[in-house]
Protein backbone atom coordinates (compact mmCIF):
# COMPACT_ATOMS: atom_id res chain seq x y z
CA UNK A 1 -39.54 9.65 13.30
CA UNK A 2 -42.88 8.68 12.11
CA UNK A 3 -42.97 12.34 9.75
CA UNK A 4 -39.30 11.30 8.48
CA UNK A 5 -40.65 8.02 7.72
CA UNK A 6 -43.42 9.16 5.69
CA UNK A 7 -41.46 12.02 3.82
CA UNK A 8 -39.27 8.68 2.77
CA UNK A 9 -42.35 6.84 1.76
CA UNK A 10 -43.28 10.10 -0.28
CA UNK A 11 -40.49 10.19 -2.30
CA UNK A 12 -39.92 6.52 -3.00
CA UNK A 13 -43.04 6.67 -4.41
CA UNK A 14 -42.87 10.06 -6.29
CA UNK A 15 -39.94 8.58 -7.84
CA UNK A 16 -41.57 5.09 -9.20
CA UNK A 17 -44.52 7.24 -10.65
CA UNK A 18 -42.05 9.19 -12.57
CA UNK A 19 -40.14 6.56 -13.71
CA UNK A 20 -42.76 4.81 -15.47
CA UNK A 21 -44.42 7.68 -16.23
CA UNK A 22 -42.01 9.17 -18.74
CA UNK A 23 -40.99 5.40 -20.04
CA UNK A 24 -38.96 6.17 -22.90
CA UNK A 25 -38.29 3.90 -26.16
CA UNK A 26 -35.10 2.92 -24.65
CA UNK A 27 -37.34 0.28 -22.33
CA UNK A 28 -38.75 -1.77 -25.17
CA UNK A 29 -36.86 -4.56 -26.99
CA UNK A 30 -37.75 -6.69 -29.88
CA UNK A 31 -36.20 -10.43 -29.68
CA UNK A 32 -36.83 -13.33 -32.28
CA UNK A 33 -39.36 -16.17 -31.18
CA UNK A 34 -37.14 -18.62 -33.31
CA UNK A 35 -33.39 -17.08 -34.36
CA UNK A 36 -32.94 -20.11 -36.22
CA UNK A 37 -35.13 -21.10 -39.16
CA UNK A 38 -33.86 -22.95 -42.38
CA UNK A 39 -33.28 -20.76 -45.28
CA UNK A 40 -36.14 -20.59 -48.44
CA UNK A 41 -38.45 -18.61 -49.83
CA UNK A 42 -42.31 -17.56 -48.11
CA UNK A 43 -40.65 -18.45 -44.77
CA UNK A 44 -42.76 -16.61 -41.57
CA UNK A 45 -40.28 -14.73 -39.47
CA UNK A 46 -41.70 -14.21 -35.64
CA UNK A 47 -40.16 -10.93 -33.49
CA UNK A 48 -41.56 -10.77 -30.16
CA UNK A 49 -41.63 -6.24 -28.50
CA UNK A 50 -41.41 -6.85 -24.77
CA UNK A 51 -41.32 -4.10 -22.07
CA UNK A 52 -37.76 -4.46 -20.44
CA UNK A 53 -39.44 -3.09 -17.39
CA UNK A 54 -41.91 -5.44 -16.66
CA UNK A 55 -41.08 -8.13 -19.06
CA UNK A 56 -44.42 -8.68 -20.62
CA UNK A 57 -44.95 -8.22 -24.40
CA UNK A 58 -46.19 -5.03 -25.52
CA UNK A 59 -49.82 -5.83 -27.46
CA UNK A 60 -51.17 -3.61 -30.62
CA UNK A 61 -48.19 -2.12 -31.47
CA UNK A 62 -47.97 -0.80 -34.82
CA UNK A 63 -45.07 -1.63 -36.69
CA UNK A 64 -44.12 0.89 -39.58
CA UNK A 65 -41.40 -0.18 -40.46
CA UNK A 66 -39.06 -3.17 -41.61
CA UNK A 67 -36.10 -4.02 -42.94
CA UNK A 68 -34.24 -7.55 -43.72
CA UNK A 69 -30.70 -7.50 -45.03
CA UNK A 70 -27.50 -9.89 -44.61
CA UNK A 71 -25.56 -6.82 -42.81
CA UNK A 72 -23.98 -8.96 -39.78
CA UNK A 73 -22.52 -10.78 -42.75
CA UNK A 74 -21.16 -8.20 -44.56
CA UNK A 75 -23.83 -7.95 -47.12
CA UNK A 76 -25.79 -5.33 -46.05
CA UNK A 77 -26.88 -4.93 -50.11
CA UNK A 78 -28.66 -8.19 -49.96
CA UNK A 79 -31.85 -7.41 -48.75
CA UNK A 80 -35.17 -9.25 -48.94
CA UNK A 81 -38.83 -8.21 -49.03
CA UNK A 82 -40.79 -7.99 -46.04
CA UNK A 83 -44.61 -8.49 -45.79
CA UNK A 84 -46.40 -8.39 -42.60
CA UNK A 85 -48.97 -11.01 -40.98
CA UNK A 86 -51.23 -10.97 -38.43
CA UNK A 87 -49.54 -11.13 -34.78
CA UNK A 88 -49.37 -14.44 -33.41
CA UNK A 89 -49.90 -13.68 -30.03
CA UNK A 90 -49.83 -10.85 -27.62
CA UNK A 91 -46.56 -9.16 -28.43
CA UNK A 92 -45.55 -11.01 -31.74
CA UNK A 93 -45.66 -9.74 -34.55
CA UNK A 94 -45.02 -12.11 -37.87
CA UNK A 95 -43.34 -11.19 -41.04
CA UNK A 96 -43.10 -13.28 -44.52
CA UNK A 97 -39.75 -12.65 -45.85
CA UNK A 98 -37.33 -14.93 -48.12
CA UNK A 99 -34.10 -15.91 -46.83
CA UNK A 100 -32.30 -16.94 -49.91
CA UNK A 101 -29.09 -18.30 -48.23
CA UNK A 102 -27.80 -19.62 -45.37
CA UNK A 103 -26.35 -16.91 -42.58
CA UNK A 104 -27.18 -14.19 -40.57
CA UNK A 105 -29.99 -11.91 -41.50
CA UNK A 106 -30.45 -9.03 -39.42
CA UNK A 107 -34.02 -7.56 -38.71
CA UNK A 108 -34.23 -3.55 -38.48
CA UNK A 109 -37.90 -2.47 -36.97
CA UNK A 110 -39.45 0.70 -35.91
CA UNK A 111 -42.71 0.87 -34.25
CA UNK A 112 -45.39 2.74 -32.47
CA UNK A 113 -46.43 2.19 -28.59
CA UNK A 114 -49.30 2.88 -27.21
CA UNK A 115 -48.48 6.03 -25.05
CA UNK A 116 -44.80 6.48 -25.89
CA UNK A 117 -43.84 9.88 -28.08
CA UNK A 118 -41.05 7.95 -29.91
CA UNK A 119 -40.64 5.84 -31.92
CA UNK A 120 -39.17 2.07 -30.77
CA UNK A 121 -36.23 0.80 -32.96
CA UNK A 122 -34.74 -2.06 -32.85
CA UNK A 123 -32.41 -5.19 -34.48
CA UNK A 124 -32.95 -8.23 -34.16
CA UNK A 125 -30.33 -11.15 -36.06
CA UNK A 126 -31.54 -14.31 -37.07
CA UNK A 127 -29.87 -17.18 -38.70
CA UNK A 128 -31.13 -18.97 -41.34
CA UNK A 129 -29.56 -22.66 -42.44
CA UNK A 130 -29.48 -24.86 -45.03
């Protein structure tokens, strides 16, 4: 019993070491600190990488690259500049960017994790208003 037990106790963990051993960029998300921000020009966009494992944000990170567009809007040709800032915290990273008109602008990132062979992509939609 006690053998069977252990052989159980093996495998569970055998199982959890793999798992977050071979993490993939699937388990990271990027999520706006504020989706909604009023529209202008020089206004600081916030986009917070979290582990979806463990929920905490993911630290020193380095993002590569960014794009801002108004895609969910059907605009995908109206895209603004994008110039980074230092993070703002543990896990957020800050971006100026102008935001001409009000609706939906949607936030295309790719980054680099510590320890992770790919590459982390994700979008993010914001909203700006008037």
């Amino acid at each position: 019993m006690i053998a069977k037990f252990s052989s159980a106790a093996l495998a569970a963990t055998l199982a959890l070491a793999a798992s977050s051993a071979f993490a993939g960029a699937a388990d990271y998300t990027f999520e706006p600190v504020t989706p909604e921000m009023k529209k202008g020009d020089d206004v600081t966009l916030a986009i917070r990488l979290t582990n979806k494992q463990t929920g905490k944000p993911v630290p020193d990170a380095v993002i590569f690259k960014t794009r801002i567009d108004m895609a969910p809007d059907g605009m995908a040709e109206m895209e603004s500049p994008v110039t980074p800032l230092p993070p703002q915290g543990p896990g957020v990273y800050a971006f100026k960017t102008d935001l001409p008109m009000a609706g939906r602008y949607q936030v295309t990132l790719s980054a680099k994790v510590q320890g992770e062979p790919e590459s982390v992509t994700g979008k993010v939609i914001v909203k700006a208003t008037k």
